[in-house]
N, C-alpha and C. Protein backbone atom coordinates (compact mmCIF):
# COMPACT_ATOMS: atom_id res chain seq x y z
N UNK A 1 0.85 -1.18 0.00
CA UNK A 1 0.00 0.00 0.00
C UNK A 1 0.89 1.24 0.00
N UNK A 2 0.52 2.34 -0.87
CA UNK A 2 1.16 3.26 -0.89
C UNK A 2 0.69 4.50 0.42
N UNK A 3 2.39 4.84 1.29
CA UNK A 3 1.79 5.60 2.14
C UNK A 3 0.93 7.05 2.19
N UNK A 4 0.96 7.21 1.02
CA UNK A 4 0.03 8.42 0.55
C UNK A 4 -1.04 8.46 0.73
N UNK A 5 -2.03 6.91 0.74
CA UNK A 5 -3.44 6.50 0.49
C UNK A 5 -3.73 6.57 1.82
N UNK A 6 -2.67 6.51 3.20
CA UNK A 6 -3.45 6.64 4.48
C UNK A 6 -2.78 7.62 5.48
N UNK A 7 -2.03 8.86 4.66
CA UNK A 7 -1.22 10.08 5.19
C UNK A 7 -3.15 10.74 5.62
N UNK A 8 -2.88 11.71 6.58
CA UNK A 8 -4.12 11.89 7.48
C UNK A 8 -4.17 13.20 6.28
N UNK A 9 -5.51 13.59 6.15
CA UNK A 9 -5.91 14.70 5.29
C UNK A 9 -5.65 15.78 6.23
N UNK A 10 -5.90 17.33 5.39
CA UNK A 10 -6.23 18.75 6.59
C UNK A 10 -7.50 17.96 7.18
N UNK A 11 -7.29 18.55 8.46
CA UNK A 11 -8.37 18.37 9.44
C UNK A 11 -9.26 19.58 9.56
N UNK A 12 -10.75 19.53 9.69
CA UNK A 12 -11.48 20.53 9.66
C UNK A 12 -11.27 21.00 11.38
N UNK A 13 -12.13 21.69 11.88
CA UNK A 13 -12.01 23.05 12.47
C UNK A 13 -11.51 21.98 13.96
N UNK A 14 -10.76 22.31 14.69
CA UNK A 14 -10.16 22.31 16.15
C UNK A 14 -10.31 23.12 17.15
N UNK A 15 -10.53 23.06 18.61
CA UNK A 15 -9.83 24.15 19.49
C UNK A 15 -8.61 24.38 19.69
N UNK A 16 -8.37 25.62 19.86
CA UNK A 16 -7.08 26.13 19.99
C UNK A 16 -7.01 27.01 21.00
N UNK A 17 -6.42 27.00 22.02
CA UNK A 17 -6.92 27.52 23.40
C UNK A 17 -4.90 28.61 23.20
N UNK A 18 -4.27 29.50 24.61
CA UNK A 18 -3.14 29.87 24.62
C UNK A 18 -3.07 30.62 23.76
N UNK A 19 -3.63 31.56 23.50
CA UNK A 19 -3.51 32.96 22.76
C UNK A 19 -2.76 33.77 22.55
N UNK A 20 -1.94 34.72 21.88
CA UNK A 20 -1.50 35.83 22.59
C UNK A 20 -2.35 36.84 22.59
N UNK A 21 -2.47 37.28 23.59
CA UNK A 21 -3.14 38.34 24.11
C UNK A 21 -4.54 38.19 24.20
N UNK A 22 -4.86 36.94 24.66
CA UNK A 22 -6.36 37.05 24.36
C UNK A 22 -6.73 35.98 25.92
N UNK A 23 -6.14 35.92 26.89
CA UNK A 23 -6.18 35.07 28.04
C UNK A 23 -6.33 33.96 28.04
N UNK A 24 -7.69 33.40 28.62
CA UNK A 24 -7.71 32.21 28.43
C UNK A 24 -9.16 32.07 27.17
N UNK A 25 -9.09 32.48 26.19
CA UNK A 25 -9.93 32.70 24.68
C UNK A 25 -9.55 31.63 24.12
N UNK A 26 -10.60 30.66 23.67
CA UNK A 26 -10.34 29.29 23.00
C UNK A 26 -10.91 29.74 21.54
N UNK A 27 -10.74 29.20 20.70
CA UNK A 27 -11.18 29.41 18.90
C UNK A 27 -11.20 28.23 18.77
N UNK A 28 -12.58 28.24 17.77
CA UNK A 28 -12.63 26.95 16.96
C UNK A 28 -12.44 27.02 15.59
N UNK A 29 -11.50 26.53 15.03
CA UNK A 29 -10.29 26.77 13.78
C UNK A 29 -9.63 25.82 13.11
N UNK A 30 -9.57 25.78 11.80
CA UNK A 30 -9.34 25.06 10.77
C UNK A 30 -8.40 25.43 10.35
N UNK A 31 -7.34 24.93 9.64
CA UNK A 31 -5.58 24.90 9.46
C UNK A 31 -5.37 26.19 8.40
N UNK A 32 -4.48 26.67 8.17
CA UNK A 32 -4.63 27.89 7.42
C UNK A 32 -4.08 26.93 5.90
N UNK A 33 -3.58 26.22 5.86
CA UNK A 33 -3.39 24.95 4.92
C UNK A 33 -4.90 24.02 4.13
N UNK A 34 -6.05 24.31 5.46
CA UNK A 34 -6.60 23.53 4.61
C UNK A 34 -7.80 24.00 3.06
N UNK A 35 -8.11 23.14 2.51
CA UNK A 35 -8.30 23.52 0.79
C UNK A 35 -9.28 24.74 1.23
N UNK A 36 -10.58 24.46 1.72
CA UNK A 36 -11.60 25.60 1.80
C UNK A 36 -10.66 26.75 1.88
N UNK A 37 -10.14 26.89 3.34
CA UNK A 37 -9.01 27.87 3.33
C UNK A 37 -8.14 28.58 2.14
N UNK A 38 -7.78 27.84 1.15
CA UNK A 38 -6.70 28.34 0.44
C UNK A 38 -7.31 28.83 -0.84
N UNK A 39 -8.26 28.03 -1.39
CA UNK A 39 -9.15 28.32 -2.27
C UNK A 39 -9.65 29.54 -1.92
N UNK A 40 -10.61 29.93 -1.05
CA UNK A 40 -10.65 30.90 -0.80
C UNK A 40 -9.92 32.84 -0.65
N UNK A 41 -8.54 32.15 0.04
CA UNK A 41 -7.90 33.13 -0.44
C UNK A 41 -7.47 33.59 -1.43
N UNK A 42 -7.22 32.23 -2.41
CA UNK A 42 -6.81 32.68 -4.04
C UNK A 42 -8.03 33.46 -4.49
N UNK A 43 -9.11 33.24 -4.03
CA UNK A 43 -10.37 33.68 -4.82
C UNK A 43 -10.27 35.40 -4.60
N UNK A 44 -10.14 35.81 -3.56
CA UNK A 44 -10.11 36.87 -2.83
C UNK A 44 -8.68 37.80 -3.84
N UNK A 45 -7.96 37.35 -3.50
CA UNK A 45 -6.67 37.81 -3.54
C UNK A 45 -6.73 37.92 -5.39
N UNK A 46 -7.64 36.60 -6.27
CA UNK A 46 -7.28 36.67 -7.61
C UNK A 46 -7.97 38.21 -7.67
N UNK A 47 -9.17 38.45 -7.01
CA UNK A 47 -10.30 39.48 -7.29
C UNK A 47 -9.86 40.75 -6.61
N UNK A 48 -8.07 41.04 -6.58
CA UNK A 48 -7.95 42.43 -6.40
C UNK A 48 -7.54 43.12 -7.67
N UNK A 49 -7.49 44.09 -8.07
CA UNK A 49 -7.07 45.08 -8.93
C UNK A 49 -6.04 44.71 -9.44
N UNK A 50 -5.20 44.79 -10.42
CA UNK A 50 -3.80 44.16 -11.03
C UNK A 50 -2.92 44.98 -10.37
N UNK A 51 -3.40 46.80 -10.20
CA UNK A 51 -2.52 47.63 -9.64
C UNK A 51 -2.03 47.23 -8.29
N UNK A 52 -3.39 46.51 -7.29
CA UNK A 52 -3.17 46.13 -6.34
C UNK A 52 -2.20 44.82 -5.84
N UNK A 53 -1.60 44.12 -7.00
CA UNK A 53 -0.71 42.67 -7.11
C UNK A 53 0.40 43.38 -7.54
N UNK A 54 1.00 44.07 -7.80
CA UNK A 54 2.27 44.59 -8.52
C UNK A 54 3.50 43.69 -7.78
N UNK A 55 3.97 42.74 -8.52
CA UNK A 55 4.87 41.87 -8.65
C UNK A 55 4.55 41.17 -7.34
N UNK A 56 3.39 40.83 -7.08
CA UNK A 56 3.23 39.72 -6.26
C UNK A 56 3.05 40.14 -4.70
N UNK A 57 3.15 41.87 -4.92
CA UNK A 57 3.19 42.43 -3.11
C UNK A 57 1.56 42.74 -3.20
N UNK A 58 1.38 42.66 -2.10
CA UNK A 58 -0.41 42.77 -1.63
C UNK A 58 0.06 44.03 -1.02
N UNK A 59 -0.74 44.91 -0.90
CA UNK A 59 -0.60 46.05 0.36
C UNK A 59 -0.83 45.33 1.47
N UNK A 60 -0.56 45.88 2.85
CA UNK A 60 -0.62 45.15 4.05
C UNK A 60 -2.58 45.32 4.49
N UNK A 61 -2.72 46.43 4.31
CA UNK A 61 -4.26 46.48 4.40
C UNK A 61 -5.33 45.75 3.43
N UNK A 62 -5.02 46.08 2.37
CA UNK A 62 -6.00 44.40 1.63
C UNK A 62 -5.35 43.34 1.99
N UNK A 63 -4.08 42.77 2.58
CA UNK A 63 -4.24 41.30 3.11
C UNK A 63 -4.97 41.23 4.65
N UNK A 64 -4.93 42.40 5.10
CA UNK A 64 -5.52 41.85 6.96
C UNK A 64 -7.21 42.03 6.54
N UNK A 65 -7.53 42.80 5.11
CA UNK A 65 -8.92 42.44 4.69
C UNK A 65 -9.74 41.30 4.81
N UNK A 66 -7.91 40.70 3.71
CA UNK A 66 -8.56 39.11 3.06
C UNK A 66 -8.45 38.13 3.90
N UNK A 67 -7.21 38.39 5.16
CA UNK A 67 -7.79 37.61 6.46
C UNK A 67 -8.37 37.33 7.13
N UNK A 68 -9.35 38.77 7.22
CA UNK A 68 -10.10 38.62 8.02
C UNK A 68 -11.65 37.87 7.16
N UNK A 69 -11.57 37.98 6.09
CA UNK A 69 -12.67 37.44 5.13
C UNK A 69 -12.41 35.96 5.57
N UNK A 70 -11.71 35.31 5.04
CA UNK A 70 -10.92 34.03 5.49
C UNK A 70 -11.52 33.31 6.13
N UNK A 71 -11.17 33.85 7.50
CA UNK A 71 -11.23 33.79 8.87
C UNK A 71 -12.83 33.81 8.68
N UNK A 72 -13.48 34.57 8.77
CA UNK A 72 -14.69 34.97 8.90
C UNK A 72 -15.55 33.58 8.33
N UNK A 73 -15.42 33.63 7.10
CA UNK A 73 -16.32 32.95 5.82
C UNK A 73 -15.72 31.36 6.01
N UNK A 74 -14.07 31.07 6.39
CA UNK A 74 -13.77 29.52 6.38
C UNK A 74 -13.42 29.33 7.70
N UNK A 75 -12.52 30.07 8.27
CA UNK A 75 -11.30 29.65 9.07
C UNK A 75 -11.64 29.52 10.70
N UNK A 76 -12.75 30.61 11.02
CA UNK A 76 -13.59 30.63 12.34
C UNK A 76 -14.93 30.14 12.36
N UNK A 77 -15.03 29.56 13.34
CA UNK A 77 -16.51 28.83 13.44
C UNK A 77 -17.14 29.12 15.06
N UNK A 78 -16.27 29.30 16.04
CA UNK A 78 -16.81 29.32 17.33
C UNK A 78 -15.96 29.97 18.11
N UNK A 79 -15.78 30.19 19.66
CA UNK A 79 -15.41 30.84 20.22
C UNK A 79 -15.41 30.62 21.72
N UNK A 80 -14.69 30.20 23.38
CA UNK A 80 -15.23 29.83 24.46
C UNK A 80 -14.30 30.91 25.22
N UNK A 81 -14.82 31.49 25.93
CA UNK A 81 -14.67 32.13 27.61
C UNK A 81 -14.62 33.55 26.80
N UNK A 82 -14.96 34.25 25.95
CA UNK A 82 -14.48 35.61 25.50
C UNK A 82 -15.79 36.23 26.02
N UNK A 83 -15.48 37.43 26.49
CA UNK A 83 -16.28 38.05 27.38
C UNK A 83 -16.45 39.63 27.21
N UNK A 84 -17.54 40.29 27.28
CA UNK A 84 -17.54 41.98 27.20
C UNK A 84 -17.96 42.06 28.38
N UNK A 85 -17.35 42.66 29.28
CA UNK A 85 -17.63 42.94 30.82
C UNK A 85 -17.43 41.23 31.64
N UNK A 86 -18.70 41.28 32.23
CA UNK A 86 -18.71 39.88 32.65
C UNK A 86 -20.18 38.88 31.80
N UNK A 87 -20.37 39.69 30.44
CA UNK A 87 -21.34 38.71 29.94
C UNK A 87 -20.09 37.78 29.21
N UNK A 88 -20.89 36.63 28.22
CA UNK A 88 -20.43 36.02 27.65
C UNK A 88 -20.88 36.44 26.31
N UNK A 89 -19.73 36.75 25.33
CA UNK A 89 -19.74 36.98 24.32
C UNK A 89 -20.91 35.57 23.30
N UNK A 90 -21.70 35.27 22.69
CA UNK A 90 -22.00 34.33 22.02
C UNK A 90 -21.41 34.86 20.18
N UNK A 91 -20.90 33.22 20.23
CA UNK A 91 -20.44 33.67 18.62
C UNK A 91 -21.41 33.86 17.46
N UNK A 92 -21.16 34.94 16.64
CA UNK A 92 -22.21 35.36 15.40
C UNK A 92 -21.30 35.20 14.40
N UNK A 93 -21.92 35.25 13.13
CA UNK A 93 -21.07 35.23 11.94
C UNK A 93 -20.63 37.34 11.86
N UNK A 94 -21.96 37.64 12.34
CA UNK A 94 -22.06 39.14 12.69
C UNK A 94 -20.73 39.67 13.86
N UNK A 95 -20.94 39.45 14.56
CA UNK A 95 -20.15 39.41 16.46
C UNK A 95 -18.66 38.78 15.37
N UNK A 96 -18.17 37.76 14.85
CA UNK A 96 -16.96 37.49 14.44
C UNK A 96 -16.38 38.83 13.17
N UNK A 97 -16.99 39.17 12.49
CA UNK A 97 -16.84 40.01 11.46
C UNK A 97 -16.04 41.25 12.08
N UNK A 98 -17.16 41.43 13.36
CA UNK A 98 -16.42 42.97 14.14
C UNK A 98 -15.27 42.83 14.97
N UNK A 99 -15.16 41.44 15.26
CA UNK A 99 -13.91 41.15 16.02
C UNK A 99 -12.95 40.80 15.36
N UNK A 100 -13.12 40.19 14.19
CA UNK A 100 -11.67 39.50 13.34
C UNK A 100 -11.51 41.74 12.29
N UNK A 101 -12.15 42.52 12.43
CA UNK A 101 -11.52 44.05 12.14
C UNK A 101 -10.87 44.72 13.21
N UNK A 102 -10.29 43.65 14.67
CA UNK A 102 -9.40 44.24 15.17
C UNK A 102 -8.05 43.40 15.38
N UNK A 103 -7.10 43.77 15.01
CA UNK A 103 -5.67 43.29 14.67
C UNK A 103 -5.65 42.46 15.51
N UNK A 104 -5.69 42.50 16.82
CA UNK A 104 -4.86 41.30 17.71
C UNK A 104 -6.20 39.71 18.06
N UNK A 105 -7.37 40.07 17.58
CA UNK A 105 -8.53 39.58 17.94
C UNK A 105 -7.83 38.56 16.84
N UNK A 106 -7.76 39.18 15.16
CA UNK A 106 -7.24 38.65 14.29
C UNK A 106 -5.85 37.66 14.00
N UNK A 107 -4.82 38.34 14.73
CA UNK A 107 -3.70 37.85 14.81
C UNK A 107 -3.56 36.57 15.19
N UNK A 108 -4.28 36.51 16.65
CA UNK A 108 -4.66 35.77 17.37
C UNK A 108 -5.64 33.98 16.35
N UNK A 109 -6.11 34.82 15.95
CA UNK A 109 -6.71 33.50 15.15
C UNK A 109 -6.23 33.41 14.19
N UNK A 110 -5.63 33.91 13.37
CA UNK A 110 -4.29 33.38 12.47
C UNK A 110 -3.30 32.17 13.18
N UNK A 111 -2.86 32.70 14.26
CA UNK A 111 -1.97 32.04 15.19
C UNK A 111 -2.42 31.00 15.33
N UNK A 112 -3.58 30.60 15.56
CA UNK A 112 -4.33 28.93 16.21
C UNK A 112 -4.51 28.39 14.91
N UNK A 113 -4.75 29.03 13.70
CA UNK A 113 -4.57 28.29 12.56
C UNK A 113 -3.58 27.75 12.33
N UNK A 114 -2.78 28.86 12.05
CA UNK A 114 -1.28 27.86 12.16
C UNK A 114 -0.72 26.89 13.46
N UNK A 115 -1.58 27.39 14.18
CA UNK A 115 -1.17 25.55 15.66
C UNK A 115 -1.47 24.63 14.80
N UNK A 116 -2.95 24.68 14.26
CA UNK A 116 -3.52 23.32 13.54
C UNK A 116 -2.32 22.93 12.31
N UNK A 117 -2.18 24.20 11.81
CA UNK A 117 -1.61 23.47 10.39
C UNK A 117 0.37 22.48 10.89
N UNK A 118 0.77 23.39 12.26
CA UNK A 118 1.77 22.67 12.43
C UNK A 118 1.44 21.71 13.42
N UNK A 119 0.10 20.93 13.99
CA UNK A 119 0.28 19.89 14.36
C UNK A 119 -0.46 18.76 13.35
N UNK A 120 -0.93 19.14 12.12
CA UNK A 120 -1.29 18.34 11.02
C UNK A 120 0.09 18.26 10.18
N UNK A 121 1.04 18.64 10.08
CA UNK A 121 2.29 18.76 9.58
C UNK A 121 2.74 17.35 10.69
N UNK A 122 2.88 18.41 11.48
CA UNK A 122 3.94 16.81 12.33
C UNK A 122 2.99 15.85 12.31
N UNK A 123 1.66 15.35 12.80
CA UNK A 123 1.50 14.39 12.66
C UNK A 123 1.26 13.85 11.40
N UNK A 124 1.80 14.66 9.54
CA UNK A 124 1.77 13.53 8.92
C UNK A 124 3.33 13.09 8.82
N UNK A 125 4.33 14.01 9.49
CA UNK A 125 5.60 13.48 9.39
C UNK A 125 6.19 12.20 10.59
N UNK A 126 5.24 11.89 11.31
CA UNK A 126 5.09 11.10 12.09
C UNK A 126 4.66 9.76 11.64
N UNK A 127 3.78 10.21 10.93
CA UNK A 127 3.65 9.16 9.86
C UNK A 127 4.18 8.24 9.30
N UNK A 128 4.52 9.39 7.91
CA UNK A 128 5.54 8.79 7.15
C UNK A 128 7.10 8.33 7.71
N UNK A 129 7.22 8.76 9.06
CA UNK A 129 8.87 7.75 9.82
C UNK A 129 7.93 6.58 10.16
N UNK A 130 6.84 6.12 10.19
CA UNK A 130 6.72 4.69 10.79
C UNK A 130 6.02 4.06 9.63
């Protein structure tokens, strides 16, 4: 059998708890690797302006756009202990939109994406040594 046919696929959405800057804020998050994910961004990113691609540089503000689109539309799905005062925040597709337009809310879930995508990495290189 070829080990390709039983290397583990991207995994859909995970918790990812250990934030920076976000306490004890858990996300529920899908690998920044996986297809929905990437597809998506090509889609985004094909649909900027040509002026706006000039040799392959994005401005920094249409990419924390298209992250946060990302994020929004693939990459976030849920949310545990995040709080305004002492209510409990409940997650919206609405409520995520206004939070992934502030940098570190954002950063932050970039970051747990990439946890997923580097513990779907090692465990397929874990793999393929056995």
């Amino acid at each position: 059998m070829d080990i390709s046919a039983i290397k583990s696929a991207p995994t859909d959405h995970r918790w990812v708890g250990d934030l920076p800057e976000l306490g004890d804020v858990e996300v529920f998050v899908c690998s920044i690797n996986h297809p929905a994910w990437r597809r998506h961004q090509q889609r985004l990113l094909r649909g900027l302006p040509p002026a706006k691609r000039k040799g392959g540089i994005i401005d920094p503000v249409d990419m924390d756009r298209i992250q946060a689109e990302v994020l929004l539309r693939v990459g976030l799905k849920d949310w545990r202990n995040l709080k305004d005062g002492n209510q409990d925040v409940v997650y919206s597709p609405e409520r995520a939109e206004q939070l992934l337009s502030v940098r570190a809310f954002r950063d932050a879930c970039l970051y747990a994406a990439s946890q997923v995508e580097s513990e779907d990495s090692e465990a397929d290189e874990a793999l393929e040594k056995n």
